[in-house]
Protein backbone atom coordinates (compact mmCIF):
# COMPACT_ATOMS: atom_id res chain seq x y z
CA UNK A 1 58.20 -94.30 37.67
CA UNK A 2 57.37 -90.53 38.29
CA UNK A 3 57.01 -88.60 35.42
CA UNK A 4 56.98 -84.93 36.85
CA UNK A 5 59.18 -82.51 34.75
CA UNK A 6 62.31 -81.00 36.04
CA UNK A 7 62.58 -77.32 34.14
CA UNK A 8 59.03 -77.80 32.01
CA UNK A 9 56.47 -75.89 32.71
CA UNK A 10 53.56 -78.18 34.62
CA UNK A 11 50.52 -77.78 37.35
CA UNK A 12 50.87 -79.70 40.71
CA UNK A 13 47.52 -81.34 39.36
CA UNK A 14 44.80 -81.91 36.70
CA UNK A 15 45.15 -81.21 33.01
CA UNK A 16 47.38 -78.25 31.19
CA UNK A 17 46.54 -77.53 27.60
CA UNK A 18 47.13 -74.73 25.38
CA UNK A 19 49.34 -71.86 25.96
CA UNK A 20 47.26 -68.37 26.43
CA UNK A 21 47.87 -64.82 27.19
CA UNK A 22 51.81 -65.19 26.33
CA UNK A 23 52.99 -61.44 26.94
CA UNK A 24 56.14 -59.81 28.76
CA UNK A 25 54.35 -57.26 30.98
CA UNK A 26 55.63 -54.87 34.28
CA UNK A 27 59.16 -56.91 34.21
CA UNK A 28 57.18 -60.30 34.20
CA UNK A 29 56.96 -62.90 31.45
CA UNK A 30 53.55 -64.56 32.21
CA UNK A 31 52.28 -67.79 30.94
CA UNK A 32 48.47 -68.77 31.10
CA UNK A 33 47.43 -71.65 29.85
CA UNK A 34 44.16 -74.05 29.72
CA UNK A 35 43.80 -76.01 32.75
CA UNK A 36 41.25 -78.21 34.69
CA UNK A 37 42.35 -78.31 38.40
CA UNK A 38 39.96 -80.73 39.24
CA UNK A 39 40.53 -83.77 36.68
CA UNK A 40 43.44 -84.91 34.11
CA UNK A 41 40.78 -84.33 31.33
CA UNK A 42 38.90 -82.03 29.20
CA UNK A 43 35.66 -81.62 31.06
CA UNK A 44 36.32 -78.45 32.60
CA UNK A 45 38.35 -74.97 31.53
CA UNK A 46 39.73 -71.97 33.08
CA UNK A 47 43.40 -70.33 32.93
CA UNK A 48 46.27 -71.11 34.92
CA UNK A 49 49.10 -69.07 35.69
CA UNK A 50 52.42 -68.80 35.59
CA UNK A 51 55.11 -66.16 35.76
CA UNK A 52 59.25 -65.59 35.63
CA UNK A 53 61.83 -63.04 35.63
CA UNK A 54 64.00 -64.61 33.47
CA UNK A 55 62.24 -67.71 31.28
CA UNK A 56 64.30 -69.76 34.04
CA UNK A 57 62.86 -69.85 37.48
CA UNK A 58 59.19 -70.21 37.40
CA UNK A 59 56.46 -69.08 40.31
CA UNK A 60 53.22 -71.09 40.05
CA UNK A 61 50.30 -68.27 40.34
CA UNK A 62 47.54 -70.45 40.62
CA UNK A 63 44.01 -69.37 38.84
CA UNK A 64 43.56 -66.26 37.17
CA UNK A 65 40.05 -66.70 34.98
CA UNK A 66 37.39 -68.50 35.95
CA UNK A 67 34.17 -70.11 34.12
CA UNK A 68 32.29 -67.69 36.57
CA UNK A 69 30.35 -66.01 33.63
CA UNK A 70 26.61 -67.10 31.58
CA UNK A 71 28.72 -66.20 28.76
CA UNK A 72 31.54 -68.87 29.61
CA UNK A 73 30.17 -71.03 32.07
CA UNK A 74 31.24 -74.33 30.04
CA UNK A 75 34.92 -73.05 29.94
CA UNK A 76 37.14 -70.62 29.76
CA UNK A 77 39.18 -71.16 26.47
CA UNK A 78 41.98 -70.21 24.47
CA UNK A 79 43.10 -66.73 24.06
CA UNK A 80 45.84 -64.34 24.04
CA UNK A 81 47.18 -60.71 25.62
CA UNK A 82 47.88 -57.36 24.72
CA UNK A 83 49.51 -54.30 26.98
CA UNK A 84 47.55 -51.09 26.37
CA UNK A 85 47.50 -48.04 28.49
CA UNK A 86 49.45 -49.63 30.79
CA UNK A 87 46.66 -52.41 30.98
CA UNK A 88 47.23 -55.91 30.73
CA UNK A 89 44.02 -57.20 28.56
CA UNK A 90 43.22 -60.68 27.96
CA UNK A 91 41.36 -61.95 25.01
CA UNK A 92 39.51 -65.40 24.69
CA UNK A 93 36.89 -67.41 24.11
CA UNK A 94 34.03 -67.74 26.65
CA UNK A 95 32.24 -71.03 25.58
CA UNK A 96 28.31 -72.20 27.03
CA UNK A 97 26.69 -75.28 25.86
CA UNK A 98 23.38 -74.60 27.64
CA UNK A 99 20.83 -76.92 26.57
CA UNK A 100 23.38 -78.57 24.62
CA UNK A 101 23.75 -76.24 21.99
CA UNK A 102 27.47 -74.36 21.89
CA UNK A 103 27.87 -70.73 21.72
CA UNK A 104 31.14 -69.10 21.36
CA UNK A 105 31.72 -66.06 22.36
CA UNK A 106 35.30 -63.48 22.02
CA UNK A 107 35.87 -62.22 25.67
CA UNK A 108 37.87 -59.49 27.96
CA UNK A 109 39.50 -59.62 31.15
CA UNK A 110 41.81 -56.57 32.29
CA UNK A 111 44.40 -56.46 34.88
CA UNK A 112 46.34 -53.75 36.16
CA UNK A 113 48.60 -55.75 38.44
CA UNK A 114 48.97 -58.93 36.37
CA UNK A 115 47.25 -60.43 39.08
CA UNK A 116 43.75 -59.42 39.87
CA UNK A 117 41.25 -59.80 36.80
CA UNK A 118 37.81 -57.85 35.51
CA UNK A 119 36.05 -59.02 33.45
CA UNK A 120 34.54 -56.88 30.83
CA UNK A 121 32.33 -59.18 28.62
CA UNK A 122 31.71 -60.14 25.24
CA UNK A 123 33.53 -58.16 22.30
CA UNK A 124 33.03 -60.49 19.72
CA UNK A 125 30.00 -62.54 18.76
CA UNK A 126 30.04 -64.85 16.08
CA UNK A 127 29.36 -63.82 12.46
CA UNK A 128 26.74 -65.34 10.80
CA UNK A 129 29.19 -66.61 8.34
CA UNK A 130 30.49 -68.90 10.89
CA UNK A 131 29.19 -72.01 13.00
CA UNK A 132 29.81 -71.87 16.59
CA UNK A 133 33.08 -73.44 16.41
CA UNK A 134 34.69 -69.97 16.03
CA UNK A 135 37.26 -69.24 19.00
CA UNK A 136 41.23 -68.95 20.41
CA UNK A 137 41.28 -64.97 19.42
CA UNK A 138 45.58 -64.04 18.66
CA UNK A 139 45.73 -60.22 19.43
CA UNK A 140 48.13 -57.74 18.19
CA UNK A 141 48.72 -53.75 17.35
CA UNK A 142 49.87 -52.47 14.51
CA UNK A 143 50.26 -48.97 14.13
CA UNK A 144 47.21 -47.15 15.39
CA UNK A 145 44.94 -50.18 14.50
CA UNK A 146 44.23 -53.64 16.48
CA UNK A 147 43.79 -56.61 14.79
CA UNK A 148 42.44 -60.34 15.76
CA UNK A 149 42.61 -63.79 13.95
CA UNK A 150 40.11 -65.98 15.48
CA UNK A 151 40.16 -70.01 14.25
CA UNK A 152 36.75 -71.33 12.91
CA UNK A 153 34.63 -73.27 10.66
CA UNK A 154 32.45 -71.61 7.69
CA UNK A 155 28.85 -72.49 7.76
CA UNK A 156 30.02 -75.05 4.82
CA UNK A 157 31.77 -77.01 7.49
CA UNK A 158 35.29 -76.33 6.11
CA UNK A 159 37.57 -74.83 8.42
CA UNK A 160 38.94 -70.85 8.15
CA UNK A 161 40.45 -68.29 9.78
CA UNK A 162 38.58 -64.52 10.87
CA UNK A 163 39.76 -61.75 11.06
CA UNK A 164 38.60 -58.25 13.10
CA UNK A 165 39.80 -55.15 13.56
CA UNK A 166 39.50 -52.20 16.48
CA UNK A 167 41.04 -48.60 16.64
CA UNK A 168 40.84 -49.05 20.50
CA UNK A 169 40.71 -52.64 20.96
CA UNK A 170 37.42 -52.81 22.79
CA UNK A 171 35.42 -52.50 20.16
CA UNK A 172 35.71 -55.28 17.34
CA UNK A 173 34.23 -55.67 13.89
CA UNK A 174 34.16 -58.72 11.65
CA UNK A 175 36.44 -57.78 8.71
CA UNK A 176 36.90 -60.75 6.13
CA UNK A 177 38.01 -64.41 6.09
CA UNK A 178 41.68 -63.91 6.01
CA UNK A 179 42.21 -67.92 5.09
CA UNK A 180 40.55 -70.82 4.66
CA UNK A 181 41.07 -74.95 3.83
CA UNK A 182 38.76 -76.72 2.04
CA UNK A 183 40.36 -80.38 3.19
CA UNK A 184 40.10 -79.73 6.80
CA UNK A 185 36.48 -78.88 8.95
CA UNK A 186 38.25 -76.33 11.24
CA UNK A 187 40.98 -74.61 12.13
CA UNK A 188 42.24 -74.38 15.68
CA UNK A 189 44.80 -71.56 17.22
CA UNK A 190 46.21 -69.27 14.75
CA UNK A 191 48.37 -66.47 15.52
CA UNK A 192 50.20 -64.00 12.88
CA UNK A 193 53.01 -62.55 13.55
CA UNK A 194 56.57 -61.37 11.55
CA UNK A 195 60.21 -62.37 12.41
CA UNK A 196 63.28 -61.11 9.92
CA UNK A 197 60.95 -59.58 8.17
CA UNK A 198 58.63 -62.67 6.86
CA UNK A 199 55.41 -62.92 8.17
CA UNK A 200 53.87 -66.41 9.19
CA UNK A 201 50.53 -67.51 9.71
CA UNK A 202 50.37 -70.42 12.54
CA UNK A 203 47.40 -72.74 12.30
CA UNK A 204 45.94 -76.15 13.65
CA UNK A 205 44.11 -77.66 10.95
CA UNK A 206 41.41 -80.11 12.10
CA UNK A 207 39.51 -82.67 10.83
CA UNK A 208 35.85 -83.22 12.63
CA UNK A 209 33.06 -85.48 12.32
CA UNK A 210 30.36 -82.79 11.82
CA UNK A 211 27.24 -84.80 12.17
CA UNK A 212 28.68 -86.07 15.45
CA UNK A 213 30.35 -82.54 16.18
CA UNK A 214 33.84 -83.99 17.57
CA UNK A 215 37.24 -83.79 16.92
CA UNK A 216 39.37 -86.86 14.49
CA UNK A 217 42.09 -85.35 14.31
CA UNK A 218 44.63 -82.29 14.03
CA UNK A 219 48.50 -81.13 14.07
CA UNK A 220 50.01 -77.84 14.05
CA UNK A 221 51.15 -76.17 10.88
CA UNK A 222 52.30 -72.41 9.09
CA UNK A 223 52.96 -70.82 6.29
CA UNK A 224 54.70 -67.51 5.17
CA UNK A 225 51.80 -65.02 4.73
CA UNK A 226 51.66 -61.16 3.60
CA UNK A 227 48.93 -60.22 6.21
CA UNK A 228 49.38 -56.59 5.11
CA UNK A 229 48.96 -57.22 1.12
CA UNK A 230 45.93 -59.46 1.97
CA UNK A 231 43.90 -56.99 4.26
CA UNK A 232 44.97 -53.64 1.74
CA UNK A 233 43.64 -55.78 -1.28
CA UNK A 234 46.48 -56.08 -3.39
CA UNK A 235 46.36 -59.74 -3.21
CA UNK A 236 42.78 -61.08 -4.01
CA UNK A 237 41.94 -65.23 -3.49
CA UNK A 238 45.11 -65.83 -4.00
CA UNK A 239 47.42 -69.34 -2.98
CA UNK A 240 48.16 -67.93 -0.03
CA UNK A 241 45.12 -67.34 1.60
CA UNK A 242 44.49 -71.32 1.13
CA UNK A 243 45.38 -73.53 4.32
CA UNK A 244 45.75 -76.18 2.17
CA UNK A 245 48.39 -75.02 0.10
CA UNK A 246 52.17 -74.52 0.85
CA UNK A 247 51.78 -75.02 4.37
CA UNK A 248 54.63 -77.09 6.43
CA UNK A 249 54.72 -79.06 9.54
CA UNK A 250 55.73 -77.01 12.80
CA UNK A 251 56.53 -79.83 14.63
CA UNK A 252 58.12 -83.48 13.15
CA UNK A 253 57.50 -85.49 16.46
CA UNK A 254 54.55 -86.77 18.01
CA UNK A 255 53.34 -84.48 20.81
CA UNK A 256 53.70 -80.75 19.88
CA UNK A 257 50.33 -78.44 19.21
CA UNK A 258 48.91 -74.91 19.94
CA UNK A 259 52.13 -73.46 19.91
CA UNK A 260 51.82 -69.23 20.53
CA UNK A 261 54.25 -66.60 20.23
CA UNK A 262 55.05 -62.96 22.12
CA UNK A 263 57.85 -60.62 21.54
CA UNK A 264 60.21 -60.77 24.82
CA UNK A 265 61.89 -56.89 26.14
CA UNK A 266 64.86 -57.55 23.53
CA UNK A 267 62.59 -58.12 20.29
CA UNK A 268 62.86 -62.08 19.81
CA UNK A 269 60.14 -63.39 19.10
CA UNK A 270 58.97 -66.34 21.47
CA UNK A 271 57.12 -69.69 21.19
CA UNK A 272 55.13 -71.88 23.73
CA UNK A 273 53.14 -74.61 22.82
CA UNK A 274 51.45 -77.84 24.40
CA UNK A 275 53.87 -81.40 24.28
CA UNK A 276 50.60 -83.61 23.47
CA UNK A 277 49.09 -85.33 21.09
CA UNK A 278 48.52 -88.55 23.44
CA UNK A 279 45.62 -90.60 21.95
CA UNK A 280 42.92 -91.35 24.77
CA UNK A 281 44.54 -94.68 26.15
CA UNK A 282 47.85 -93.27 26.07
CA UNK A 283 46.71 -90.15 28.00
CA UNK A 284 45.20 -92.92 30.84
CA UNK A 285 48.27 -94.89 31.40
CA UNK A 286 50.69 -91.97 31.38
CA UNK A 287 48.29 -90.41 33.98
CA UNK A 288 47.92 -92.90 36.13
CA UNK A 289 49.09 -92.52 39.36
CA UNK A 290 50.82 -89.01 38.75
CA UNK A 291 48.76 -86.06 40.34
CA UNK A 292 48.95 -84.50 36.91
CA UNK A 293 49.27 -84.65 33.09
CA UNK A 294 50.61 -82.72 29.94
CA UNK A 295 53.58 -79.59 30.22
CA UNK A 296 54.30 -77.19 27.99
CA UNK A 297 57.33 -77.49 25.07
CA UNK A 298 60.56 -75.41 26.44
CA UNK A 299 60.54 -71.60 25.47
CA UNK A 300 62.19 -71.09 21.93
CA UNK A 301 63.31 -68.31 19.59
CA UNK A 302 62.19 -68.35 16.19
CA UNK A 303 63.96 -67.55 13.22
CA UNK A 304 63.27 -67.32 9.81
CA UNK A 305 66.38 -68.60 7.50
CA UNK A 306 66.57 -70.19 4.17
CA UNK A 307 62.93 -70.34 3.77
CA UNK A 308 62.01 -72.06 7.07
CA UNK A 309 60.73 -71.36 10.50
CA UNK A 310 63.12 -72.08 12.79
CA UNK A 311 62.93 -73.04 16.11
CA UNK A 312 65.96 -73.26 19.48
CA UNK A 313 65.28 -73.36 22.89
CA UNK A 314 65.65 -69.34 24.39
CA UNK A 315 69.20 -68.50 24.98
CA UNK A 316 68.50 -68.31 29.04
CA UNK A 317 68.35 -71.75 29.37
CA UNK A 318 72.39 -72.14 28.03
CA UNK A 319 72.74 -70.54 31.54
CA UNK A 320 71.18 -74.21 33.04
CA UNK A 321 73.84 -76.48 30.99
CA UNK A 322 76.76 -77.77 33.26
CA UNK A 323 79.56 -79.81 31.52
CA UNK A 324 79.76 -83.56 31.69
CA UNK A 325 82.87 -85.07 30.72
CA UNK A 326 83.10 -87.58 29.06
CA UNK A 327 85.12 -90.29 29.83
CA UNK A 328 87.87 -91.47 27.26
CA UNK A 329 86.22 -95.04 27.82
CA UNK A 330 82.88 -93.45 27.18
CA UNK A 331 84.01 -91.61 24.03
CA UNK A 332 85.47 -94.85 23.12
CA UNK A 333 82.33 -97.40 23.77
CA UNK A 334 80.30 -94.37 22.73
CA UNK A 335 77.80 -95.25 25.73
CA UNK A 336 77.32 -92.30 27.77
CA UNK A 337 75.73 -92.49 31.38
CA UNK A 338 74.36 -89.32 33.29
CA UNK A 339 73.60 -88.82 36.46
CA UNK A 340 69.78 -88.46 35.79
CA UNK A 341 67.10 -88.15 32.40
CA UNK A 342 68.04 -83.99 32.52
CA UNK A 343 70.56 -83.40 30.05
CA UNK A 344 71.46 -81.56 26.99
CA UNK A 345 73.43 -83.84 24.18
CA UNK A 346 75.22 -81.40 21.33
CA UNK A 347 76.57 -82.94 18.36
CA UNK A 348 77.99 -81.05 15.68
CA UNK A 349 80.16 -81.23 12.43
CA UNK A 350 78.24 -83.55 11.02
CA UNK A 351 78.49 -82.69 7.80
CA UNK A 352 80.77 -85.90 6.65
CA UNK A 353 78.57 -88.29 8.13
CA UNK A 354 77.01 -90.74 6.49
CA UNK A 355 74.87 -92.85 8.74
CA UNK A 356 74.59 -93.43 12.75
CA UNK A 357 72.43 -93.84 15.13
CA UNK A 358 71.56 -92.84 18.47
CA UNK A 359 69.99 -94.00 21.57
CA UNK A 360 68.17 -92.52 24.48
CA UNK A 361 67.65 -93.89 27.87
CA UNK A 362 67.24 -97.88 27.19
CA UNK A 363 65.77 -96.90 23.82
CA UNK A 364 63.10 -95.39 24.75
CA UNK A 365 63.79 -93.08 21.80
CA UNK A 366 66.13 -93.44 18.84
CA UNK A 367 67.70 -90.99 16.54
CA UNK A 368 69.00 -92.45 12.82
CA UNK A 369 70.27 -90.57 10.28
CA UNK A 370 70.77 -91.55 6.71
CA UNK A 371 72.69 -89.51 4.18
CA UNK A 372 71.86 -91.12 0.79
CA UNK A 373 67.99 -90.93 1.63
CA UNK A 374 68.06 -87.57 2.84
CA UNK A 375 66.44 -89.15 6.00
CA UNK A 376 66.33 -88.14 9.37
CA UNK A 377 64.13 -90.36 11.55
CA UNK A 378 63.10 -90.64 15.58
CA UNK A 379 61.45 -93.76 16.69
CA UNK A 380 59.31 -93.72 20.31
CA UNK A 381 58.50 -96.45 22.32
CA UNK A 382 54.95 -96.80 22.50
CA UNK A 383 53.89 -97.57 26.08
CA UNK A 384 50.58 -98.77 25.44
CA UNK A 385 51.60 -101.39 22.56
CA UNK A 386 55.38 -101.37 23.25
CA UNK A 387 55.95 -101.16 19.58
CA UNK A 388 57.91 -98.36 18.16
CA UNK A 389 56.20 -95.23 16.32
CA UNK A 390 58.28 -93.47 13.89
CA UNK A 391 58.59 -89.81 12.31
CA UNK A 392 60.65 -88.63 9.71
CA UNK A 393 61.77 -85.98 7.50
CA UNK A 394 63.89 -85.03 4.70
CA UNK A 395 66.64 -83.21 4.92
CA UNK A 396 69.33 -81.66 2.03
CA UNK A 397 72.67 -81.84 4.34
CA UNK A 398 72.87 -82.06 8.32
CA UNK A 399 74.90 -79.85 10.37
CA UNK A 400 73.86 -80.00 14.26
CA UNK A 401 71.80 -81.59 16.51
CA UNK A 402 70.32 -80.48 19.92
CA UNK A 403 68.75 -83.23 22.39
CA UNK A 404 67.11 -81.45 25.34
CA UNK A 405 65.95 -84.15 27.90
CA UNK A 406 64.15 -83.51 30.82
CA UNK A 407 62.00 -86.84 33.23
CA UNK A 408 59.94 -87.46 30.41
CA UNK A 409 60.05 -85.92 27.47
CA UNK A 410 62.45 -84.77 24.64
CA UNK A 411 62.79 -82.29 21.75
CA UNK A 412 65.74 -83.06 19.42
CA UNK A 413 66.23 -79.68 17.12
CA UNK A 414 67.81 -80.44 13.89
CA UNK A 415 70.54 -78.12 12.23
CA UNK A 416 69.53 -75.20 14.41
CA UNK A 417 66.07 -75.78 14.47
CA UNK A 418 65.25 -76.09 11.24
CA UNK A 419 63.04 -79.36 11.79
CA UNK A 420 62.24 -80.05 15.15
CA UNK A 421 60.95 -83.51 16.86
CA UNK A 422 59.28 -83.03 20.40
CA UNK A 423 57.54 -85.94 22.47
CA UNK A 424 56.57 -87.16 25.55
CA UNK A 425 58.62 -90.18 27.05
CA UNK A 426 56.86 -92.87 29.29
CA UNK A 427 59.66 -93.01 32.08
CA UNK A 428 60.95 -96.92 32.75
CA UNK A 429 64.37 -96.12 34.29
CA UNK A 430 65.98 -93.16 36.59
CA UNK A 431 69.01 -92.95 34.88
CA UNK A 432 70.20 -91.00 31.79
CA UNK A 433 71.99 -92.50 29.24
CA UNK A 434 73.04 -92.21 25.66
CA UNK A 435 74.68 -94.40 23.03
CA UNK A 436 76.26 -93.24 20.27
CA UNK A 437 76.96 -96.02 16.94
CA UNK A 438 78.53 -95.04 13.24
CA UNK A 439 80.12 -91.66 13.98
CA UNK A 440 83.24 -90.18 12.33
CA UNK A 441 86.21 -89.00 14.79
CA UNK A 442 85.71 -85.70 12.91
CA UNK A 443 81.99 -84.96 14.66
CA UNK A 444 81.85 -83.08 18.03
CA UNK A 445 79.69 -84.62 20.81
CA UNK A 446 79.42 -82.04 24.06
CA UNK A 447 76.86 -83.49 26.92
CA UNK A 448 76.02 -81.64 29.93
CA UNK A 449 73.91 -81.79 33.09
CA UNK A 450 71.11 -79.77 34.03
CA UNK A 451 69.80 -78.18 37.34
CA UNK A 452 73.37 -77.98 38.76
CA UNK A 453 74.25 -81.67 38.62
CA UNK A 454 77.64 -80.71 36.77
CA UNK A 455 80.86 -80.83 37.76
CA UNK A 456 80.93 -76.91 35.71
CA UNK A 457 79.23 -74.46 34.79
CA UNK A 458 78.97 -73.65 31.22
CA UNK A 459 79.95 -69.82 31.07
């Protein structure tokens, strides 16, 4: 069965990874990412392009940086943007393994047009305090000063995160380690940023073989973090700056990392991230015989409420949703059939309920809620063993869920986002279909089609 998304963001072939350069800039939103154009793996890097009016209808830009550099001719990798005079400048890491040993270097490219790239060099080499596994710069102003958290390991092979500074933001200097674990060997992706007033620290903790120099293991997490406190001194080695402590999950499902934020015109604040975390022999069978692999998560708007990070696809996309009815024999066998895998399922009121479940496609994927354990599970069929995998979480009460289903994937977003499961599916039937068991005539389910397939549009 083809797996190609219908409204995710994917290449027409190789390999997409990590979000980069996220930025709203000359009426554009503009999504680069890593990509290998040649292969559906990691042996080559550059950044891919994408941009939208309206974080609906997508036009595929092709390349935009190369590996055409000494500096990063083993891959262009992760990195972020910033607007300033009037400048679109992208920040990453250039990475060359000549003679087999890595160096990692903090890069600019420049754009006036959002289209055409120069390349300006190195800005950042790495501090001696640092091994060479110091990259993905985040980028961001505030007030007159420039500031850039950069994911890396400590020459104690523990994994931290750097942080520089610039009054013009060409020219960087190392200012302190702003965090560090002492569990994990690196740290992978972090970006800063504030939303309702709470600042957050995302991170990718990673465990790594050092003597072998490659990668076990990793996930994406955050934690609520007073950057300005840290950096002014008035907090000194405190809890906070320890990746170890306090930190919670971004993501409860199994393919979610990298995730990277930008603030959109309006002031929400906006997250992309890669849906993977395929191990190698599912990444083979779920390529084969597609032209391409791996899409990005749907846009969402974080919030910060009740002491979590939460997380709902943008509010553009309600645009996309077009009613299904359902059937009175349908509400009554609770077995819902769509025309296709592209849906939205909304349930809501739940608050009474005290167990039910819930399955997708021929359960591919199922949903089960328990009240008395506090327990709100989503089990995946595995298409390389065909057994089921399973995540959970705890939960105090449940309100609402969200199931947005597109080919093959899924992200379920639990009481408005405050826990949120995303995952790839491995596609064994066309249509869409969902069965409902053990709900109360008090709960509200709404489906609807995507892409037009409705009979209405939801205004």
């Amino acid at each position: 069965m083809i797996k190609r998304q219908k409204y995710h963001l994917e290449p027409d072939r190789g390999l997409l990874n990590d979000p980069n350069g996220l930025v709203f800039y000359k009426d554009m939103y503009h999504v680069f990412f890593q990509w290998n154009r040649f292969e559906k793996n990691h042996s080559y890097k550059e950044w891919g392009h994408f941009t939208s009016k309206d974080l609906l209808h997508w036009n595929w830009e092709g390349s935009a940086l190369l590996p055409d550099q000494f500096y990063e001719q083993n891959g262009v990798y992760s990195g972020s943007a910033l607007i300033k005079d009037g400048q679109l400048r992208l920040f990453y890491t250039g990475n060359n393994k000549s003679g087999g040993v890595r160096k990692s270097s903090q890069c600019l490219a420049v754009t006036e047009d959002g289209k055409t790239f120069q390349k300006k060099g190195i800005v950042v080499s790495t501090p001696t305090e640092f091994t060479e596994h110091f990259r993905d710069p985040k980028v961001w102003q505030d007030g007159d000063d420039y500031y850039m958290v950069i994911g890396a390991q400590m020459k104690n092979g523990r994994g931290s995160v750097a942080l520089c500074s610039s009054k013009d933001a060409e020219n960087w200097k190392f200012e302190l380690v702003l965090a560090k674990s002492k569990e994990y060997e690196m740290v992978e992706c972090p970006d800063y940023f504030q939303v309702d007033g709470q600042g957050i620290l995302l991170y990718c903790p990673q465990h790594r073989d050092n003597e072998s120099d490659s990668s076990l293991c990793s996930f994406s997490a955050y934690k609520e973090f007073d950057f300005n406190d840290i950096v002014s001194g008035k907090i000194e080695d405190s809890n906070m700056q320890n990746l170890d402590e306090g930190r919670k999950k971004m993501d409860q499902g199994f393919d979610f990392y990298a995730p990277q934020t930008f603030t959109s015109p309006d002031g929400r604040k906006i997250l992309f991230a890669w849906m993977s975390r395929m191990e190698e022999e599912e990444e083979k069978l779920f390529g084969a015989g597609e032209s391409s692999i791996h899409c990005m998560t749907l846009p969402r708007e974080l919030s910060y409420r009740n002491g979590e990070l939460c997380q709902l696809p943008v509010r553009e996309l309600e645009k996309s949703l077009c009613i299904h009815k359902i059937s009175e024999q349908e509400r009554q066998s609770g077995e819902i059939i769509l025309k296709n895998r592209v849906y939205c399922a909304k349930l809501s009121n739940l608050q009474n309920e005290t167990s039910f479940e819930i399955e997708f496609q021929n359960r591919e994927v199922i949903l089960e809620y328990k009240k008395v354990e506090k327990i709100i599970s989503v089990k995946r069929k595995n298409w390389v063993t065909k057994d089921y995998d399973e995540r959970n979480c705890k939960i105090d009460s449940l309100e609402t869920i969200e199931c947005w289903s597109d080919i093959s994937s899924m992200e379920i977003f639990v009481n408005q986002g405050s826990k949120v499961f995303s995952m790839r599916m491995f596609t064994e039937e066309e249509n869409g279909k969902v069965k409902i068991s053990g709900l109360m005539k008090e709960t509200v389910v709404e489906m609807y089609d995507l892409m037009g397939e409705g009979e209405e549009k939801n205004e």
